[in-house]
PDB file of N, CA and C in Angstrom:
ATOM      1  N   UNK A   1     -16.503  39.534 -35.003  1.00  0.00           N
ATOM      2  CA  UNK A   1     -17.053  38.560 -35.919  1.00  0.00           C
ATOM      3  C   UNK A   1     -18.266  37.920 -35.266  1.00  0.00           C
ATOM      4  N   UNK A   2     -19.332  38.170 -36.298  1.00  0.00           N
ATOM      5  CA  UNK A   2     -20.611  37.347 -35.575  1.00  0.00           C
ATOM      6  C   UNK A   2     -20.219  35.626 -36.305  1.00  0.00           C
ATOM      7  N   UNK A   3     -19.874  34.064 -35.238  1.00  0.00           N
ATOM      8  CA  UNK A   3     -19.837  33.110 -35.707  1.00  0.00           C
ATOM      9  C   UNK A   3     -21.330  32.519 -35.053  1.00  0.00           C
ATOM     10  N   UNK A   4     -21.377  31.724 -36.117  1.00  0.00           N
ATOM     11  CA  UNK A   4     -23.095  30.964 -35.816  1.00  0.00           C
ATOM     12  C   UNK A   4     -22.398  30.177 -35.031  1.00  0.00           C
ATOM     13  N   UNK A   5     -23.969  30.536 -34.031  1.00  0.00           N
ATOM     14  CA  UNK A   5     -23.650  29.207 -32.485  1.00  0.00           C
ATOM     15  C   UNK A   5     -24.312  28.053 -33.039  1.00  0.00           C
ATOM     16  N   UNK A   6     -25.444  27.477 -34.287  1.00  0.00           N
ATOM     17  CA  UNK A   6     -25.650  26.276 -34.214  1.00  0.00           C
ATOM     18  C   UNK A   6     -24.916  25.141 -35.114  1.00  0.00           C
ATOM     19  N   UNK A   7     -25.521  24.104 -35.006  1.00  0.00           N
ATOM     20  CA  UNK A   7     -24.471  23.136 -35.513  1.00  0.00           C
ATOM     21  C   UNK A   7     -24.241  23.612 -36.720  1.00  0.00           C
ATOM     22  N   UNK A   8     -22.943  22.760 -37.705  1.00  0.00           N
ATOM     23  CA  UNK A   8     -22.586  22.645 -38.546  1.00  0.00           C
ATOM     24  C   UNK A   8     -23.979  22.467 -39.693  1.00  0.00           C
ATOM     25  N   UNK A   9     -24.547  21.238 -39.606  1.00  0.00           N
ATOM     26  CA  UNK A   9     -25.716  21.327 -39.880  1.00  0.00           C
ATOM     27  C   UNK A   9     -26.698  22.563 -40.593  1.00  0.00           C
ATOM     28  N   UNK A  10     -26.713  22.885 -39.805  1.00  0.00           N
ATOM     29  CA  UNK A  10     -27.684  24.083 -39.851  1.00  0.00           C
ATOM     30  C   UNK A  10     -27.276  25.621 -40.142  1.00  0.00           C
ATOM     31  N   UNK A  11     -25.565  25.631 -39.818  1.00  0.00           N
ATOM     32  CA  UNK A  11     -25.057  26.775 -40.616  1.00  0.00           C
ATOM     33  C   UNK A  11     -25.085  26.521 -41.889  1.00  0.00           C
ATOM     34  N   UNK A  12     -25.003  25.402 -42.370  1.00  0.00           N
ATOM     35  CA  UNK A  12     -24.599  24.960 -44.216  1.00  0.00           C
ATOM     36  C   UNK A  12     -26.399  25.455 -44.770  1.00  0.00           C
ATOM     37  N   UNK A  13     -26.978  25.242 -43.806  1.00  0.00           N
ATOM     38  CA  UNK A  13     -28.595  25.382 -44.275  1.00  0.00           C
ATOM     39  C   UNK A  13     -28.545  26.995 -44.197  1.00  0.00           C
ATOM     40  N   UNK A  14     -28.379  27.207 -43.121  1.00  0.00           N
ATOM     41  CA  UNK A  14     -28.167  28.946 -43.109  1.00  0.00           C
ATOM     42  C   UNK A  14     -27.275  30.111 -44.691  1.00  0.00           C
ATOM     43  N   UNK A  15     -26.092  29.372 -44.530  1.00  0.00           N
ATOM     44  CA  UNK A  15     -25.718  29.797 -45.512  1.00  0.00           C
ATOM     45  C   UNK A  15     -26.399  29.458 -47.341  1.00  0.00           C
ATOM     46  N   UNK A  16     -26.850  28.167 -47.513  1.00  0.00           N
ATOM     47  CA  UNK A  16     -27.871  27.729 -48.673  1.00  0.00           C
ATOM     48  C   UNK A  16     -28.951  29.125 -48.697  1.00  0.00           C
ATOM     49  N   UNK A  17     -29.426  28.784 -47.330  1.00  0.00           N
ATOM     50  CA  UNK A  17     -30.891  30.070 -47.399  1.00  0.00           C
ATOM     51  C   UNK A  17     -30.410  31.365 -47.977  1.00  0.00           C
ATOM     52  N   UNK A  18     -28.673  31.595 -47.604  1.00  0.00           N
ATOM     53  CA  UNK A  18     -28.909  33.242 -47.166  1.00  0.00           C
ATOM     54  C   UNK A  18     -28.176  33.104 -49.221  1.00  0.00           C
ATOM     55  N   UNK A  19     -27.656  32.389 -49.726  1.00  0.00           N
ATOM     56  CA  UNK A  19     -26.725  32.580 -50.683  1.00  0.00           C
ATOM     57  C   UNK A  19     -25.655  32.586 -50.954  1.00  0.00           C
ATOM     58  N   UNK A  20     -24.803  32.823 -49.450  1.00  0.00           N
ATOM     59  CA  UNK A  20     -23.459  32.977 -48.614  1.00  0.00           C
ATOM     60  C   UNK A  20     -22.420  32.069 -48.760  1.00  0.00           C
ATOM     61  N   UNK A  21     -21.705  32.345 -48.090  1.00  0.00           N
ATOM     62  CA  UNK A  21     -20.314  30.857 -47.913  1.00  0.00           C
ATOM     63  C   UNK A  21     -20.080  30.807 -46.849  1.00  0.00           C
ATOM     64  N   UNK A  22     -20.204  29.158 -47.078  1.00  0.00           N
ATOM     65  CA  UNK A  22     -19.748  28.721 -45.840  1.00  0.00           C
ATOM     66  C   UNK A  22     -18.469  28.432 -44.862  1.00  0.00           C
ATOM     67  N   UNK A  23     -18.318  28.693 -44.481  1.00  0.00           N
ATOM     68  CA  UNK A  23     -16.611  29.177 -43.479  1.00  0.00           C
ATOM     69  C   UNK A  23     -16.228  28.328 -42.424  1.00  0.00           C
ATOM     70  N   UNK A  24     -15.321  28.005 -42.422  1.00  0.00           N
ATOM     71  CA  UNK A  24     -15.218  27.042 -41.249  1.00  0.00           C
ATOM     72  C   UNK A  24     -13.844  27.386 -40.578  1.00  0.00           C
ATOM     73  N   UNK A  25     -13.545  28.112 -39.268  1.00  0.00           N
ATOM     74  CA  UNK A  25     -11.923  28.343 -39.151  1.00  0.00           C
ATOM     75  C   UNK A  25     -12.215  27.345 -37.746  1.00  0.00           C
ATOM     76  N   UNK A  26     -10.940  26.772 -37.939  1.00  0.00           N
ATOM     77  CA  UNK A  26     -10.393  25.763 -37.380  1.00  0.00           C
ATOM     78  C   UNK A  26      -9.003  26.174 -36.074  1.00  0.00           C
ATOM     79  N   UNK A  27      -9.591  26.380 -35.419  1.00  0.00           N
ATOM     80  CA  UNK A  27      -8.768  27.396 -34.538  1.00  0.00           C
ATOM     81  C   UNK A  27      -7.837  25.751 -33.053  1.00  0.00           C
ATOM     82  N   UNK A  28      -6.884  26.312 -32.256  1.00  0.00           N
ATOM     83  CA  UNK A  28      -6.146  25.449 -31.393  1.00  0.00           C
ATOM     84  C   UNK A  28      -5.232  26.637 -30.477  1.00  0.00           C
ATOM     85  N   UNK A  29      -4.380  26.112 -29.620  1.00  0.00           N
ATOM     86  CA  UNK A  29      -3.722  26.635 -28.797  1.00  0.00           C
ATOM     87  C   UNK A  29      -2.379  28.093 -28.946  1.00  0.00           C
ATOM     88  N   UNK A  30      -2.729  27.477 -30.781  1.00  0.00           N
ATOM     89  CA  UNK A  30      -1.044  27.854 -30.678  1.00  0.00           C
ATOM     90  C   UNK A  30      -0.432  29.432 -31.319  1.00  0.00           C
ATOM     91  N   UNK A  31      -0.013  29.936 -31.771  1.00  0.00           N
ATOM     92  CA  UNK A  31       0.166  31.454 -32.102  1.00  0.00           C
ATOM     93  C   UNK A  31      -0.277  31.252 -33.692  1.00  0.00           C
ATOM     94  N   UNK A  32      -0.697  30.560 -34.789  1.00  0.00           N
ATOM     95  CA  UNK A  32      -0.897  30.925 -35.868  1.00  0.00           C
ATOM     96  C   UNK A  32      -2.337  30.916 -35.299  1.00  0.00           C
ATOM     97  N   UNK A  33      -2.629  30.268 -34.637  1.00  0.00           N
ATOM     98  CA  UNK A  33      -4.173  30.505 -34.450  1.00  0.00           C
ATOM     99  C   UNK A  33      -4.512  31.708 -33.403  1.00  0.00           C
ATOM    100  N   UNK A  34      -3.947  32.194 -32.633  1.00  0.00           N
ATOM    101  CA  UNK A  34      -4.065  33.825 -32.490  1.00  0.00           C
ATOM    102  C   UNK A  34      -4.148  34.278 -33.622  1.00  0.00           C
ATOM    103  N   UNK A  35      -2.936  34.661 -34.256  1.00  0.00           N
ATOM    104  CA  UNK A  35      -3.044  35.427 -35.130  1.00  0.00           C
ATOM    105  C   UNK A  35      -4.293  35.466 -36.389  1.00  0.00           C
ATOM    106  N   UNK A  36      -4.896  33.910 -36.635  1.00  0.00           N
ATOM    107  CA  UNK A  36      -5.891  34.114 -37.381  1.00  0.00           C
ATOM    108  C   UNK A  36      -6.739  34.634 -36.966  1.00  0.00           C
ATOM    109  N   UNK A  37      -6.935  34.235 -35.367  1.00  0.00           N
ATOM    110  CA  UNK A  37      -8.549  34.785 -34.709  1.00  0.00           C
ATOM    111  C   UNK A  37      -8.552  36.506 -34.551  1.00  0.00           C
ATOM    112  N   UNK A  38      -7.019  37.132 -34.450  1.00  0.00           N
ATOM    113  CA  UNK A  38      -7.282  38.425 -34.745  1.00  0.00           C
ATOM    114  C   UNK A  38      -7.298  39.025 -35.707  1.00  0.00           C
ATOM    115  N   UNK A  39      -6.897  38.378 -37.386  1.00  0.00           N
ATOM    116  CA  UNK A  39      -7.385  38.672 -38.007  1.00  0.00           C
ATOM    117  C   UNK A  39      -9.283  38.591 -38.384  1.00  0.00           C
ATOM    118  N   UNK A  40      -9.556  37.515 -38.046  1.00  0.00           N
ATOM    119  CA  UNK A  40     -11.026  37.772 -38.007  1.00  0.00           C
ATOM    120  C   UNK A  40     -11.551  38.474 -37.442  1.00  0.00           C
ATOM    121  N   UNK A  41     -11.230  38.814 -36.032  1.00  0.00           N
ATOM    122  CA  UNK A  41     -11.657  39.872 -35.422  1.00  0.00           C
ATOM    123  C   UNK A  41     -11.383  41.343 -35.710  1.00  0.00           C
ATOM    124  N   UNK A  42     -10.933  41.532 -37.066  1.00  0.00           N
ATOM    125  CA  UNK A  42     -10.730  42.966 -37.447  1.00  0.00           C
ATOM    126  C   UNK A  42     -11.735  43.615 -37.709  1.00  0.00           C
ATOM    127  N   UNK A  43     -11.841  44.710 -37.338  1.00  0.00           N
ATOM    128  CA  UNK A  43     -13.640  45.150 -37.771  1.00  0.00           C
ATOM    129  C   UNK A  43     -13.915  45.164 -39.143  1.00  0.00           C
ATOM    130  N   UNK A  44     -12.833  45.628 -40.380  1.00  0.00           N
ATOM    131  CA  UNK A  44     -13.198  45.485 -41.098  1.00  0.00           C
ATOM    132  C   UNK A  44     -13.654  44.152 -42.013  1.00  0.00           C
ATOM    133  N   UNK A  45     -12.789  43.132 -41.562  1.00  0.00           N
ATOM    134  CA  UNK A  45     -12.476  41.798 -42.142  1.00  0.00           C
ATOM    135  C   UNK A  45     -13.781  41.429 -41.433  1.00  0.00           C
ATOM    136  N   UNK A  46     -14.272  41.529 -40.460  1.00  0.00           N
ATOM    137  CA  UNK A  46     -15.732  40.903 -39.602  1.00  0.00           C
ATOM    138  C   UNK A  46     -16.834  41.812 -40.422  1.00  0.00           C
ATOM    139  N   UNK A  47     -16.571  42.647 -40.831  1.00  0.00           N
ATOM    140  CA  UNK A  47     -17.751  43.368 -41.176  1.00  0.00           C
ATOM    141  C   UNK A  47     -17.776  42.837 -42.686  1.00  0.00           C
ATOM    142  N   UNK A  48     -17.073  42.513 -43.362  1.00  0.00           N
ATOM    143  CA  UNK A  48     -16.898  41.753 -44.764  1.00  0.00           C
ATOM    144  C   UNK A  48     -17.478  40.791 -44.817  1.00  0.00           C
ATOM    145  N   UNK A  49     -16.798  39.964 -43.671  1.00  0.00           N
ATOM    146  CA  UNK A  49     -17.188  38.257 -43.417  1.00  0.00           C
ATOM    147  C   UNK A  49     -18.940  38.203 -43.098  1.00  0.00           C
ATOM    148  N   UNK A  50     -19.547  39.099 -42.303  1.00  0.00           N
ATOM    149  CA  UNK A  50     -20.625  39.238 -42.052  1.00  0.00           C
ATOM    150  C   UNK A  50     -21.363  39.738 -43.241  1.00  0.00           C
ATOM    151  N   UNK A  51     -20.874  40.000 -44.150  1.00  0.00           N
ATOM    152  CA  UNK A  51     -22.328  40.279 -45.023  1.00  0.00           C
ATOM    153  C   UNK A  51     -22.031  38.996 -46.264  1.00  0.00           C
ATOM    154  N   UNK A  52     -21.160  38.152 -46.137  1.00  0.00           N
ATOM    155  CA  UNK A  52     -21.578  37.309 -47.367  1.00  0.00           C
ATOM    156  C   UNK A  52     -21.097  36.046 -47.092  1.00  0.00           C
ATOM    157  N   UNK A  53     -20.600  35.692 -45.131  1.00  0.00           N
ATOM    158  CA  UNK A  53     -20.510  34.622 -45.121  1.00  0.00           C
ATOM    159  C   UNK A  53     -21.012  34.064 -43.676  1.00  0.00           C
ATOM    160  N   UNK A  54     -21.126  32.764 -43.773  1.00  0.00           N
ATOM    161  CA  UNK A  54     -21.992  32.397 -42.567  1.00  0.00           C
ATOM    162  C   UNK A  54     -20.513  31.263 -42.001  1.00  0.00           C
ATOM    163  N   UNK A  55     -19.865  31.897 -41.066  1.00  0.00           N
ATOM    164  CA  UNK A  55     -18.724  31.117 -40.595  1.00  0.00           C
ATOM    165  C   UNK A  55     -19.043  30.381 -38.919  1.00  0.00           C
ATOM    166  N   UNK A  56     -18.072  29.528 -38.993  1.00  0.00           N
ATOM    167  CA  UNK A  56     -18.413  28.952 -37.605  1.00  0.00           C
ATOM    168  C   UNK A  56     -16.808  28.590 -37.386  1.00  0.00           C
ATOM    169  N   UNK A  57     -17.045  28.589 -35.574  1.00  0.00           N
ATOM    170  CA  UNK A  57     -15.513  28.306 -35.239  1.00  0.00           C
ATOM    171  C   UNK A  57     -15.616  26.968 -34.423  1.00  0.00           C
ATOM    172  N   UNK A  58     -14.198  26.069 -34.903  1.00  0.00           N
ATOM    173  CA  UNK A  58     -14.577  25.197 -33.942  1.00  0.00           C
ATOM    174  C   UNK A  58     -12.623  24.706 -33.814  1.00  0.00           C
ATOM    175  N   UNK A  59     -13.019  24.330 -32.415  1.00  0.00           N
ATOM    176  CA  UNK A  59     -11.698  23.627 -31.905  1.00  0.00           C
ATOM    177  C   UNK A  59     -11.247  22.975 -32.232  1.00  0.00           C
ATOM    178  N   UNK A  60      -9.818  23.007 -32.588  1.00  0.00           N
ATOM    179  CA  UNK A  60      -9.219  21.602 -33.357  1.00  0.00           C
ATOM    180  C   UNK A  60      -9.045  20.414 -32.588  1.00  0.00           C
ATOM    181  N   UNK A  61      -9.392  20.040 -31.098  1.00  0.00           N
ATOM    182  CA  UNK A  61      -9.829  19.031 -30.356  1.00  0.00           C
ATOM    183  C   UNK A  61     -10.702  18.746 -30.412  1.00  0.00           C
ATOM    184  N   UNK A  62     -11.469  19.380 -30.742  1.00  0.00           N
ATOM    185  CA  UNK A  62     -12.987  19.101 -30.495  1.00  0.00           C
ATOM    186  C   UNK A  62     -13.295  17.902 -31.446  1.00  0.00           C
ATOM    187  N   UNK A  63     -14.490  16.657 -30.537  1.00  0.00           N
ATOM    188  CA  UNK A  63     -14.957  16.078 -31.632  1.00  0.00           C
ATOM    189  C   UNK A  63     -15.575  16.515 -32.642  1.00  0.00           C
ATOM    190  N   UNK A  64     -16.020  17.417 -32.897  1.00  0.00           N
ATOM    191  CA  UNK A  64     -16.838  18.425 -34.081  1.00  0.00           C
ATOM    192  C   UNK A  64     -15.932  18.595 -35.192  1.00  0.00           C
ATOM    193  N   UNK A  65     -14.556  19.101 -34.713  1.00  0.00           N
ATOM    194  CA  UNK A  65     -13.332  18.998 -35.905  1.00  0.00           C
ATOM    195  C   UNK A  65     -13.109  17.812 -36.174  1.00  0.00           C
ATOM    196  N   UNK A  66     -13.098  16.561 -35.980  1.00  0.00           N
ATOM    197  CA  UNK A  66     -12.625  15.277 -36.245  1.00  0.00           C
ATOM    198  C   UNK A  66     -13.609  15.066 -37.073  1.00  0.00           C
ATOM    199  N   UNK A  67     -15.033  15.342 -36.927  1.00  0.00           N
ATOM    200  CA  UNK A  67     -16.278  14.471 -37.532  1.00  0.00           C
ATOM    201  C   UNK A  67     -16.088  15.355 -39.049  1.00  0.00           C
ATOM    202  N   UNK A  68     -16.230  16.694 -38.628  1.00  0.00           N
ATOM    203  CA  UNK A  68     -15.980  17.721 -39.701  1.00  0.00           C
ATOM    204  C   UNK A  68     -14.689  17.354 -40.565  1.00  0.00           C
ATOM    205  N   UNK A  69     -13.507  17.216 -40.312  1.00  0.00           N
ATOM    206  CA  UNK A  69     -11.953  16.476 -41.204  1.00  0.00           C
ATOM    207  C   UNK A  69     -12.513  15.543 -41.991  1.00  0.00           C
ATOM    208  N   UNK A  70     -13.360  14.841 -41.260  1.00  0.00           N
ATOM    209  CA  UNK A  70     -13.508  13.013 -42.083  1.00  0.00           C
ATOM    210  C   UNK A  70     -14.205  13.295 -42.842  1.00  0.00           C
ATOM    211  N   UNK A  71     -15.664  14.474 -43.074  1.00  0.00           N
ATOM    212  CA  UNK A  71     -16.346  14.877 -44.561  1.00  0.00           C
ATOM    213  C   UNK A  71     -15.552  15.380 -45.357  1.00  0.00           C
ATOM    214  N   UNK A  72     -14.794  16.239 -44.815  1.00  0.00           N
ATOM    215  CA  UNK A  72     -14.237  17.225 -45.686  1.00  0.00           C
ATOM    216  C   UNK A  72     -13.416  16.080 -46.902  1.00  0.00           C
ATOM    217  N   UNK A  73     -12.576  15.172 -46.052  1.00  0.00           N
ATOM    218  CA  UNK A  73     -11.876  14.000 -46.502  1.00  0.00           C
ATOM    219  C   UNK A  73     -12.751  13.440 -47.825  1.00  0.00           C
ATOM    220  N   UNK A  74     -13.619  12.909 -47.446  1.00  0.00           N
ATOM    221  CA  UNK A  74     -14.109  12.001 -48.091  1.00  0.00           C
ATOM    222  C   UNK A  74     -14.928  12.948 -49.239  1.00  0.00           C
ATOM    223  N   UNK A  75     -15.420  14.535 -48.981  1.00  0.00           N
ATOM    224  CA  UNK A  75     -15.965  15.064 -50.031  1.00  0.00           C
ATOM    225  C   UNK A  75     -14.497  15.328 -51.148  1.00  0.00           C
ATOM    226  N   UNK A  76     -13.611  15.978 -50.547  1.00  0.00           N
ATOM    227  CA  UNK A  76     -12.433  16.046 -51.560  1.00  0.00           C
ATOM    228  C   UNK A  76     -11.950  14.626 -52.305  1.00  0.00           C
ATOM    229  N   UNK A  77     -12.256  12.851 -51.291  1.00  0.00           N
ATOM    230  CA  UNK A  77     -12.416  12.092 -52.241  1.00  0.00           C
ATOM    231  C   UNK A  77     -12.873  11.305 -53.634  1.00  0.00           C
ATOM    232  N   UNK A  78     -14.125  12.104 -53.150  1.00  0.00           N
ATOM    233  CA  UNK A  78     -15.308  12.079 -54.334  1.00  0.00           C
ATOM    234  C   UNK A  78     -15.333  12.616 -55.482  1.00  0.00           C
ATOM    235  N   UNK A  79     -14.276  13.795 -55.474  1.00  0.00           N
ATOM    236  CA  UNK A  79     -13.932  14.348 -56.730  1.00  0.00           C
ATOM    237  C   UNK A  79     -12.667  13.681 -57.567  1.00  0.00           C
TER     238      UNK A  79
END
């Protein structure tokens, strides 16, 4: 799986430019998150994901996932 190395930011711009979707897997320590990351890493499922989506991975510690939860939050509030 090719995941964009720049920010969040700028993948959402990436994906706008390209037409794509935007992806966000949310990965951590534990065996469901193996198992997702090898499903992404399937060649075929990566070779899918690569032509119509612009995904990024980020740690579920990470402050990036916390900042990222609290939009997501508040965009699903807005509706």
């Amino acid at each position: 799986m090719l995941w964009f190395q720049g920010s969040i930011p700028d993948a959402i711009s990436s994906a706008k430019q390209r037409g794509s979707v935007f992806v966000v897997v949310i990965t951590g320590d534990d065996q469901q998150s193996s198992q997702l990351m090898s499903s992404w890493e399937d060649d075929i499922v990566s070779e899918s994901a690569n032509s119509c989506c612009v995904a990024i991975r980020v740690d579920a510690k990470s402050d990036t996932c916390v900042q990222f939860s609290q939009i997501c939050i508040l965009f699903v509030l807005s509706y």
